[in-house]
Protein backbone atom coordinates (compact mmCIF):
# COMPACT_ATOMS: atom_id res chain seq x y z
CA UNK A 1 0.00 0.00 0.00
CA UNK A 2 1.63 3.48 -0.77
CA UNK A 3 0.67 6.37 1.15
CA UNK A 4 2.20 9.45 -0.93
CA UNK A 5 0.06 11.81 1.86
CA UNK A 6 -0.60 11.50 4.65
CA UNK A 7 -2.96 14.19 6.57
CA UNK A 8 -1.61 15.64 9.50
CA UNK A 9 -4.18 14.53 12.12
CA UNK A 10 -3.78 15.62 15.52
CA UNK A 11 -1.24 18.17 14.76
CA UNK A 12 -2.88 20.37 17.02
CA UNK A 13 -2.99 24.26 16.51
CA UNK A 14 -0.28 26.43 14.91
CA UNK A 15 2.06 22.93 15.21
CA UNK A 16 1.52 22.56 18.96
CA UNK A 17 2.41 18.60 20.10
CA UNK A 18 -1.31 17.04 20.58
CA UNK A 19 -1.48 13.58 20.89
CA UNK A 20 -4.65 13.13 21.86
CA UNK A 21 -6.40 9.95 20.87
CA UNK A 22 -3.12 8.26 19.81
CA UNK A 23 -1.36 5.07 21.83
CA UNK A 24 2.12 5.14 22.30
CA UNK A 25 4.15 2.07 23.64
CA UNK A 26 7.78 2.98 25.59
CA UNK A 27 10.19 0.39 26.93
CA UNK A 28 12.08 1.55 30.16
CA UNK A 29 9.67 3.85 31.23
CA UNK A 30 9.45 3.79 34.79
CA UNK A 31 12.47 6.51 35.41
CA UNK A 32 15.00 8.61 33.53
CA UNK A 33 14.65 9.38 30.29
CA UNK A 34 11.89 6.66 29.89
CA UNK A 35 9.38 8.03 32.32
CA UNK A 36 10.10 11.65 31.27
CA UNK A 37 8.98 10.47 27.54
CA UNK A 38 5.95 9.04 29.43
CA UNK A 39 5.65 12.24 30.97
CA UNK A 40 5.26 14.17 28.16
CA UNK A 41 4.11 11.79 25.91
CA UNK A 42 1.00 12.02 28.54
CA UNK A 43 0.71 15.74 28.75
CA UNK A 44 0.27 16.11 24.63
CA UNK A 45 -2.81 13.84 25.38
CA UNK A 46 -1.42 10.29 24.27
CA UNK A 47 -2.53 6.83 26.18
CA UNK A 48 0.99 5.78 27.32
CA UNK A 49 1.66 1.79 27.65
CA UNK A 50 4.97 1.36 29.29
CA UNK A 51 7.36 -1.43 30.33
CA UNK A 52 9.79 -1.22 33.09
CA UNK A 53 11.72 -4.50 34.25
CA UNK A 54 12.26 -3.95 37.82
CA UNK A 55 11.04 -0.61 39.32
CA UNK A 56 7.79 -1.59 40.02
CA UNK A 57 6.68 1.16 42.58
CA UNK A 58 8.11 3.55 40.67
CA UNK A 59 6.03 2.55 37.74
CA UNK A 60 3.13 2.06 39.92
CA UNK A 61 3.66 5.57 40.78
CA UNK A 62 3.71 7.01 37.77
CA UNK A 63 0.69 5.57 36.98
CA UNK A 64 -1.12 6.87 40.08
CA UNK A 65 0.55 10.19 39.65
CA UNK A 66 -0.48 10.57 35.42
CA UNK A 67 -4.09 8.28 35.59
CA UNK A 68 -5.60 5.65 34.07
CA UNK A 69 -4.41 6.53 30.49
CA UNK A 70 -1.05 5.36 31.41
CA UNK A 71 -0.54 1.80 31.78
CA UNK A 72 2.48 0.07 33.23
CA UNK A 73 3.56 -3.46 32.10
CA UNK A 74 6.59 -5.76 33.51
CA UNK A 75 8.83 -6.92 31.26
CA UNK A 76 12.17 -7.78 30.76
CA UNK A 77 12.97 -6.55 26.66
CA UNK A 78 16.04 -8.72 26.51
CA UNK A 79 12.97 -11.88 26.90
CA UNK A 80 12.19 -12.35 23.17
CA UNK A 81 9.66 -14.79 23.82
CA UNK A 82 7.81 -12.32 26.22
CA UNK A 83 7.64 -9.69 23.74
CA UNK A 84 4.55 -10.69 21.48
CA UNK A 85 2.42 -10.91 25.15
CA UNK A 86 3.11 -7.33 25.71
CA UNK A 87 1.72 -6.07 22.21
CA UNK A 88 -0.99 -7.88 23.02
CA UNK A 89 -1.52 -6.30 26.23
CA UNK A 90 -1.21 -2.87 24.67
CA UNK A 91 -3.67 -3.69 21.96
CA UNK A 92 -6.04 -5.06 24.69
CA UNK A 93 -6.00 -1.89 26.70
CA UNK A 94 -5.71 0.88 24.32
CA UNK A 95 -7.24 -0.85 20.90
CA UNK A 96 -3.81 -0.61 18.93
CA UNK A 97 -0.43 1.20 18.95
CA UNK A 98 0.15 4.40 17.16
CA UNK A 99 4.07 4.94 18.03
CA UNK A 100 6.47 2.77 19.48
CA UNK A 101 9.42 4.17 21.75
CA UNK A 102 11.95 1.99 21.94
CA UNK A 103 13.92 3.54 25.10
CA UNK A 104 14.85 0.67 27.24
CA UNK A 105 18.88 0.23 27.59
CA UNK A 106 21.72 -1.09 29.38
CA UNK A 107 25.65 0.11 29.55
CA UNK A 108 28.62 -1.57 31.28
CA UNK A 109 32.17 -1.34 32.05
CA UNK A 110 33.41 -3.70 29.25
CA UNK A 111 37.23 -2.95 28.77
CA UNK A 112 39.54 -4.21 25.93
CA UNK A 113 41.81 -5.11 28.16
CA UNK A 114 39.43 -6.55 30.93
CA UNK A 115 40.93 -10.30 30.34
CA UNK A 116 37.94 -12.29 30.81
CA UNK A 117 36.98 -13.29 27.25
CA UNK A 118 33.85 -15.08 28.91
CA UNK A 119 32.72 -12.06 30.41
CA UNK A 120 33.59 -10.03 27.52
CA UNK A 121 31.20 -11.93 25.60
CA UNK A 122 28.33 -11.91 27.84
CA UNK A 123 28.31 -8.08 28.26
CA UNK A 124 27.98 -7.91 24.43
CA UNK A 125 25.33 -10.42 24.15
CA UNK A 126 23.05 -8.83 27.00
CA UNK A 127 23.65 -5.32 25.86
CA UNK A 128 22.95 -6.25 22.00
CA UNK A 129 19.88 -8.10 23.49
CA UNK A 130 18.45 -5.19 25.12
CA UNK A 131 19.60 -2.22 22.86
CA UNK A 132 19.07 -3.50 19.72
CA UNK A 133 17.23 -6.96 19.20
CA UNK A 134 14.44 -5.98 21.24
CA UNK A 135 14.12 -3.17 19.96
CA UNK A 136 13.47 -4.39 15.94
CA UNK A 137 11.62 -7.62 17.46
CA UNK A 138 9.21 -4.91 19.30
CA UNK A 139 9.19 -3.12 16.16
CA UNK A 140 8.21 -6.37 14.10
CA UNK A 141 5.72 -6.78 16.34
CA UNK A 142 3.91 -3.31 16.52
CA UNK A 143 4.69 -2.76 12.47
CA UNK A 144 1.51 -5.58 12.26
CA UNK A 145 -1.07 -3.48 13.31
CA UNK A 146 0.75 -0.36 12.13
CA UNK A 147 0.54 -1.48 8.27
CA UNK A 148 -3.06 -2.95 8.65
CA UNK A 149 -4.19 0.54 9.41
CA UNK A 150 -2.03 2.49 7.19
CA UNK A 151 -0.15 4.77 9.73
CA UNK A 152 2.36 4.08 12.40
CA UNK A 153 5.76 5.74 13.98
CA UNK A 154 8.74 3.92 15.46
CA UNK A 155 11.13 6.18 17.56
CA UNK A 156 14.14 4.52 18.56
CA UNK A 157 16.68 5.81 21.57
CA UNK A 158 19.85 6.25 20.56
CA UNK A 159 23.23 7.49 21.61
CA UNK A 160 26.00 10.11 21.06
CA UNK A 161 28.42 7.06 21.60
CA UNK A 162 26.70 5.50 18.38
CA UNK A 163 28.84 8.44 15.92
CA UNK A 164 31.89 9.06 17.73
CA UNK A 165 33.05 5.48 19.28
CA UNK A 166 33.23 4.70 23.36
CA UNK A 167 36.37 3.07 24.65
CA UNK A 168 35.34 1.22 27.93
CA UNK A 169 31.93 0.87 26.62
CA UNK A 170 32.33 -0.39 23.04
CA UNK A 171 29.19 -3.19 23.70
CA UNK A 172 27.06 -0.06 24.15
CA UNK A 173 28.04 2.55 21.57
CA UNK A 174 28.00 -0.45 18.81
CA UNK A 175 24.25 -1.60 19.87
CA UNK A 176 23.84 1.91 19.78
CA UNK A 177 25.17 2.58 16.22
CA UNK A 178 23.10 -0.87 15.13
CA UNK A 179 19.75 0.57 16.15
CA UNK A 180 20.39 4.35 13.90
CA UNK A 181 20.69 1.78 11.21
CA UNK A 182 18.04 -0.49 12.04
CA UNK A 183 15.89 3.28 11.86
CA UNK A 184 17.07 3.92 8.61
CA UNK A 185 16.17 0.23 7.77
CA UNK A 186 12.61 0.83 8.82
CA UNK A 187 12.32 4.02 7.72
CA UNK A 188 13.78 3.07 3.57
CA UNK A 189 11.58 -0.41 4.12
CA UNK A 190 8.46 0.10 5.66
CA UNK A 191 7.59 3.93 4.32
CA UNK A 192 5.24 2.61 1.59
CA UNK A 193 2.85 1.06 4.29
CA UNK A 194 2.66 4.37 6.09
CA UNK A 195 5.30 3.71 8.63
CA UNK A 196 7.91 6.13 9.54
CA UNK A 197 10.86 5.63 11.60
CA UNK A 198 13.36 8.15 13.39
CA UNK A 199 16.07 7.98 16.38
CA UNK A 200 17.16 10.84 18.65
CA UNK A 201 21.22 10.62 20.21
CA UNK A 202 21.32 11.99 23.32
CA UNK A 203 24.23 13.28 24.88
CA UNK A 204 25.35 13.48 28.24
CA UNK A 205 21.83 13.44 29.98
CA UNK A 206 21.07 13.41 34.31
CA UNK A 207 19.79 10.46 34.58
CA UNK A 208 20.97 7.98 37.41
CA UNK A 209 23.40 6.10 34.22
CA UNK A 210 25.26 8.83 34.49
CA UNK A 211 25.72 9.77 37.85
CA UNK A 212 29.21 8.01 38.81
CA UNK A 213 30.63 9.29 35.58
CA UNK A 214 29.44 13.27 36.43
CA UNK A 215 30.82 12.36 40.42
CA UNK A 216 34.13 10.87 38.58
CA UNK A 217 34.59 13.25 35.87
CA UNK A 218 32.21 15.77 35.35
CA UNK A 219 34.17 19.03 35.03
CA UNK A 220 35.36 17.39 31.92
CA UNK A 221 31.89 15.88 30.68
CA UNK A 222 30.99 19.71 30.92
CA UNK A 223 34.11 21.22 29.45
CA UNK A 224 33.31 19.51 26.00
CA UNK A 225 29.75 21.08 25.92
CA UNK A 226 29.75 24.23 24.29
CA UNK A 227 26.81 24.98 26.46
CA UNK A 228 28.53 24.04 29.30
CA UNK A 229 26.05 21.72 30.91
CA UNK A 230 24.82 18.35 30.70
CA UNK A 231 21.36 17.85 28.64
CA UNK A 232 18.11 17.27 30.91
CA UNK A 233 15.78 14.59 30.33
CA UNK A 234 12.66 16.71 29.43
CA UNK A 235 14.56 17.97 26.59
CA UNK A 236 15.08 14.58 25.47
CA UNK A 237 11.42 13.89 26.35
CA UNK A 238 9.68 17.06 24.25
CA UNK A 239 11.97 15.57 20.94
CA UNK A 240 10.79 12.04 21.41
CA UNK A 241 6.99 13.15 21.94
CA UNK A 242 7.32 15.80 18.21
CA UNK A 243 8.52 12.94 16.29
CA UNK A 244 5.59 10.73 17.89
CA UNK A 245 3.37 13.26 15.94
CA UNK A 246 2.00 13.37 12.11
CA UNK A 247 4.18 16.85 12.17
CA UNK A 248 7.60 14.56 11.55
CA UNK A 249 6.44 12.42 9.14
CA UNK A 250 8.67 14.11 7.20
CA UNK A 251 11.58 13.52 9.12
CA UNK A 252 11.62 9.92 8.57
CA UNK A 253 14.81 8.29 8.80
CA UNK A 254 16.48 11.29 10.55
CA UNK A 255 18.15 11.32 13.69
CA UNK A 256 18.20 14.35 15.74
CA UNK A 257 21.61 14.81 18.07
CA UNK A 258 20.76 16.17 21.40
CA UNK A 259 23.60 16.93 22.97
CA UNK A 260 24.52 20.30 23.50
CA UNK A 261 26.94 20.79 20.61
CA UNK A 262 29.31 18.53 22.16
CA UNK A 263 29.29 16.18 18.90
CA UNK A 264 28.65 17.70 15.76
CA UNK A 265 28.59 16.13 12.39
C-alpha cells in the first residue's frame, strides 16, 4: 500500500504537540529518560503503555501520579519470547499502537583489556539483546497493526556514543550505532505502508546512568559542551513526543543529536 500523503491529524494548533487519541508504547519507562517520555508523551494527550523490568513502585507511581491513560507493564525486553504478550496487552487496553518508543537500555564497564573473554562476551550479548534486538523484534511486532491501518511511527533511543566510538563501553556505543541503522532500515523499508521511523542521540543526559561518571569526571563531561552543561531529560522527552506526531512524518529516517553541541557532524 503506498501512502504518498498522509494528513496531518492531531497536529494540534499552529504545530503545537497534541497527541490526543493516539497510543504510544515505551520500553524503560518507569524513570529517567523513559518516564520523562511518558511524561510528556501524557501531557500532549497520548494513552501511554509502558514497560519497566524492575522498578515496580516507581512505575506504579507514575501511573497513580499521570491516571488511568497510562498503563504500566513488567517486562524484561532482553525476553524475546515475552515480547509478542506485551503487544498484546497494549492492543487489549488501548485498541492498537500508534508509536512505538523503543527507550529501554543497558551500559557496562566492558574494557579491551578486561581479560575475561567469557565475560567479555556476555556483556555484548546482554547489551545487544536489550539495545538492539528488542528493539526491531518490538518493532516487528507493533509494524503488524501499524501497516493494517495504514499509519504508524517507530522512535528509537539512541546514543551520542553510536557516531563518535566509546572506549570502555564499546558493547554499548556499537548496539547503539546498530539501532540508527536499524531506523534507517525501517524508515527506507516500511515507508510505503505508512510507517515512519526516526532515532534521537542523546548526549550526556542526568539520569541515574550517568551519575558516577558526572561524580568521577564531570568538570570534563561539561568542558566539552559548548553549552557548558549536561542535557536534561525533558529535553530529550519534548523531541521524542514531536517525532511521535504526524508533524515529523517528514523527518523519517532522521536522527536528531541532542547533545549540547558537544558532537557535531
Amino acid at each position: 500500500m503506498q501512502h504518498n500523503s498522509i494528513t496531518n491529524t492531531n497536529a494540534g494548533e499552529a504545530g503545537t504537540i497534541d497527541l490526543r487519541g493516539r497510543v504510544t508504547f515505551v520500553t524503560g519507562g518507569s524513570r529517567g529518560i523513559g518516564a520523562a517520555i511518558v511524561r510528556a508523551l501524557h501531557r500532549a494527550g497520548a494513552n501511554v503503555f509502558f514497560t519497566y523490568r524492575e522498578r515496580a513502585d516507581e512505575a506504579a507511581a507514575l501511573r497513580d501520579r499521570l491516571g488511568p491513560a497510562v498503563e504500566p507493564y513488567q517486562l524484561d525486553v532482553a525476553d524475546a519470547a515475552a515480547l509478542p504478550a506485551a503487544i498484546d496487552a497494549c492492543v487489549a487496553r488501548f485498541g492498537r499502537i500508534d508509536a512505538l518508543v523503543n527507550n529501554a537500555a543497558i551500559f557496562a564497564d566492558n574494557r579491551f583489556d578486561a581479560g575475561d573473554y567469557a565475560a567479555w562476551r556476555v556483556g555484548w550479548r546482554r547489551t545487544f539483546d536489550v539495545n538492539l534486538f528488542a528493539a526491531a523484534d518490538l518493532a516487528f511486532l507493533a509494524m503488524s497493526g501499524m501497516r493494517e491501518r495504514g499509519e504508524g511511527t517507530i522512535v528509537n533511543v539512541s546514543s551520542r556514543a553510536a557516531h563518535r566510538g566509546e572506549m570502555t563501553y564499546a558493547d554499548y556505543g556499537a548496539s547503539k550505532a546498530a539501532l540508527v541503522n536499524l531506523t534507517k532500515s525501517i524508515a527506507r523499508g516500511c515507508a510505503a505502508d505508512g510507517i515512519v521511523a526516526m532515532a534521537v542521540a542523546p548526549g550526556f543526559v542526568a539520569t541515574d546512568m550517568v551519575t558516577e561518571s558526572m561524580e568521577h569526571d564531570g568538570r570534563a563531561i561539561t568542558g566539552e559542551i559548548p553549552l557548558g552543561r549536561i542535557g536534561d531529560v525533558e529535553e530529550v522527552a519534548h523531541a521524542v513526543a514531536f517525532l511521535c506526531t504526524p508533524l515529523a512524518r517528514y523527518l523519517n529516517g532522521s536522527t536528531l543529536d541532542l547533545n549540547g553541541g558537544s558532537y557535531v557532524r
